[in-house]
C-alpha atoms as a PDB file:
ATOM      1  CA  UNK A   1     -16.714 -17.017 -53.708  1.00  0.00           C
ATOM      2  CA  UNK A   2     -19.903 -18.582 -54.286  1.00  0.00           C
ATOM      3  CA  UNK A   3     -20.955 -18.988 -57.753  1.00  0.00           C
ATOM      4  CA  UNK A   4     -24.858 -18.374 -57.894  1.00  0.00           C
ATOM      5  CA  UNK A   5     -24.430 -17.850 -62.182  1.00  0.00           C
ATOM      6  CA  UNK A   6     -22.478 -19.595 -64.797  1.00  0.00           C
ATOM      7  CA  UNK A   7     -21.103 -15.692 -65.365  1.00  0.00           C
ATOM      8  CA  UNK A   8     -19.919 -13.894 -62.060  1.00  0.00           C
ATOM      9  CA  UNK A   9     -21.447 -10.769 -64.492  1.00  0.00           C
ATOM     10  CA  UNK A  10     -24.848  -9.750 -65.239  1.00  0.00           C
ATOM     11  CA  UNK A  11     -28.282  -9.732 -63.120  1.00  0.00           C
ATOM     12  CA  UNK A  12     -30.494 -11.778 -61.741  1.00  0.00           C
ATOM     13  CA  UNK A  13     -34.452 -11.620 -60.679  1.00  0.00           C
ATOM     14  CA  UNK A  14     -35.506 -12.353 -57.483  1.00  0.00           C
ATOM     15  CA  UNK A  15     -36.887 -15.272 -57.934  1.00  0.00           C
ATOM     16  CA  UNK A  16     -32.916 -16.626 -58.408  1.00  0.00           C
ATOM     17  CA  UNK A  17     -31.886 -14.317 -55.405  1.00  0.00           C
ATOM     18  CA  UNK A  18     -34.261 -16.421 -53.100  1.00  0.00           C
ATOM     19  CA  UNK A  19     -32.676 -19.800 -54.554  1.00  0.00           C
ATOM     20  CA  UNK A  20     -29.419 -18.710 -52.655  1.00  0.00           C
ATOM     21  CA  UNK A  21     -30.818 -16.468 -49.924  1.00  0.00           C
ATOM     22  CA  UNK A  22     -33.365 -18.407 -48.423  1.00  0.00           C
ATOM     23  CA  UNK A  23     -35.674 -16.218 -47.332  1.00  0.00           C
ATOM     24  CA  UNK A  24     -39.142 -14.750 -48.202  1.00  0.00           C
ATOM     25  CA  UNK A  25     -39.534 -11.509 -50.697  1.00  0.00           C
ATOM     26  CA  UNK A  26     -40.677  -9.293 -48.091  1.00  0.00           C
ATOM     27  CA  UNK A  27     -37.662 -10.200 -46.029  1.00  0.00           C
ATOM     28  CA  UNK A  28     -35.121  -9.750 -49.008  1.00  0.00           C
ATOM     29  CA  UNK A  29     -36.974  -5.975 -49.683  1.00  0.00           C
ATOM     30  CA  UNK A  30     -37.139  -5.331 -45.593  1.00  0.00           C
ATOM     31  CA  UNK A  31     -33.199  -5.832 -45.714  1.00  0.00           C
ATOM     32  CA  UNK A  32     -32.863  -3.845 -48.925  1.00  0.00           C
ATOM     33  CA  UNK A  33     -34.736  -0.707 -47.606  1.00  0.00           C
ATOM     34  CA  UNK A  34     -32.575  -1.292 -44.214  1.00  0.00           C
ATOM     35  CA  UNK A  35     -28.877  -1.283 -46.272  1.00  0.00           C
ATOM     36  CA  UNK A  36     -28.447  -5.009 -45.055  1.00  0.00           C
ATOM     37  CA  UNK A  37     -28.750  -6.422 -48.712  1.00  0.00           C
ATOM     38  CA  UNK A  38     -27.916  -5.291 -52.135  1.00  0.00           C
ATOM     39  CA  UNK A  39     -30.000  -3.129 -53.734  1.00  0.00           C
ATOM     40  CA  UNK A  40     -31.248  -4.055 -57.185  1.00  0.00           C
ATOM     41  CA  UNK A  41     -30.891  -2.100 -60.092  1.00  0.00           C
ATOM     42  CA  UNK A  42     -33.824  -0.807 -61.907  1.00  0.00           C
ATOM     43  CA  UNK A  43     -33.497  -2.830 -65.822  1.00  0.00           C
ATOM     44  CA  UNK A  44     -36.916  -1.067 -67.063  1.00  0.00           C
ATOM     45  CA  UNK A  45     -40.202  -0.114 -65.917  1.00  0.00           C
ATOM     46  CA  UNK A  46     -40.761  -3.706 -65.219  1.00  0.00           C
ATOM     47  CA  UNK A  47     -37.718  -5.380 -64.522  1.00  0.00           C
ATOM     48  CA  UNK A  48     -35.816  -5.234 -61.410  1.00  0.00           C
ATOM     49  CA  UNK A  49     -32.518  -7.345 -60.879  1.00  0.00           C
ATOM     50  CA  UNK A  50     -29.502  -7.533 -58.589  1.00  0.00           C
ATOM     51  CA  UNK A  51     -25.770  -7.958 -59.627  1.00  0.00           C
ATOM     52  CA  UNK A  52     -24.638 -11.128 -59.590  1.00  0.00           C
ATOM     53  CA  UNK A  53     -21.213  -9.903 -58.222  1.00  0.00           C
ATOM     54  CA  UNK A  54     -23.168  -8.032 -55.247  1.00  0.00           C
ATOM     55  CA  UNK A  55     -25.217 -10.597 -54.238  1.00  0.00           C
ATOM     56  CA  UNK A  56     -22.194 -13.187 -54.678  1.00  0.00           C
ATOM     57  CA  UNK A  57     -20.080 -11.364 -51.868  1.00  0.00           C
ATOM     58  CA  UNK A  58     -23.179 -10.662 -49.491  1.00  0.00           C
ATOM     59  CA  UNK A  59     -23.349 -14.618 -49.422  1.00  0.00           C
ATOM     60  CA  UNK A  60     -19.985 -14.838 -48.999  1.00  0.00           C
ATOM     61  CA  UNK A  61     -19.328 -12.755 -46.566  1.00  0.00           C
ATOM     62  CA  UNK A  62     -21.805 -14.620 -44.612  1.00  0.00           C
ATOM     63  CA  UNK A  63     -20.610 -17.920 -45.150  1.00  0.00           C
ATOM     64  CA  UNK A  64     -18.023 -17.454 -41.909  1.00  0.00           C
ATOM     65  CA  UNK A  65     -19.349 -20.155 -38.983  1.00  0.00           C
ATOM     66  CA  UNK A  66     -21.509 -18.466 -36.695  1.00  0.00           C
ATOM     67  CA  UNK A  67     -19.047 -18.921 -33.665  1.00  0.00           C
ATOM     68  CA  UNK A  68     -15.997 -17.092 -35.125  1.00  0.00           C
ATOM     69  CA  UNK A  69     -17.912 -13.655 -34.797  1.00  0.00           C
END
């Protein structure tokens, strides 16, 4: 498993999400809306974050080489 926090608990903001996944914003939200990527979890009317655990398996499931698909 890849460890993107010191804690495999908690939340993290996007801008922490795009340290691992590197990818733009809208790319991140495209995938959301499209089931292909976690969705985040609503912390208040301002704050939006993503389980650590979620987004840690995502990344791991796509750590497999490309060729053994």
């Amino acid at each position: 498993m890849v460890n993107l926090h010191p804690s495999a608990q908690g939340f993290i903001r996007l801008r922490d999400v795009l340290k691992h996944v590197p990818v733009g914003k809208s790319t991140i939200w495209n995938w959301v809306r499209q089931g292909k990527f976690p969705p985040p979890v609503k912390l208040s009317d301002r704050v939006t974050a993503w389980s650590v655990a979620a987004v840690e398996q995502w990344v791991s499931e796509r750590l497999t080489p490309a060729n053994d698909k």
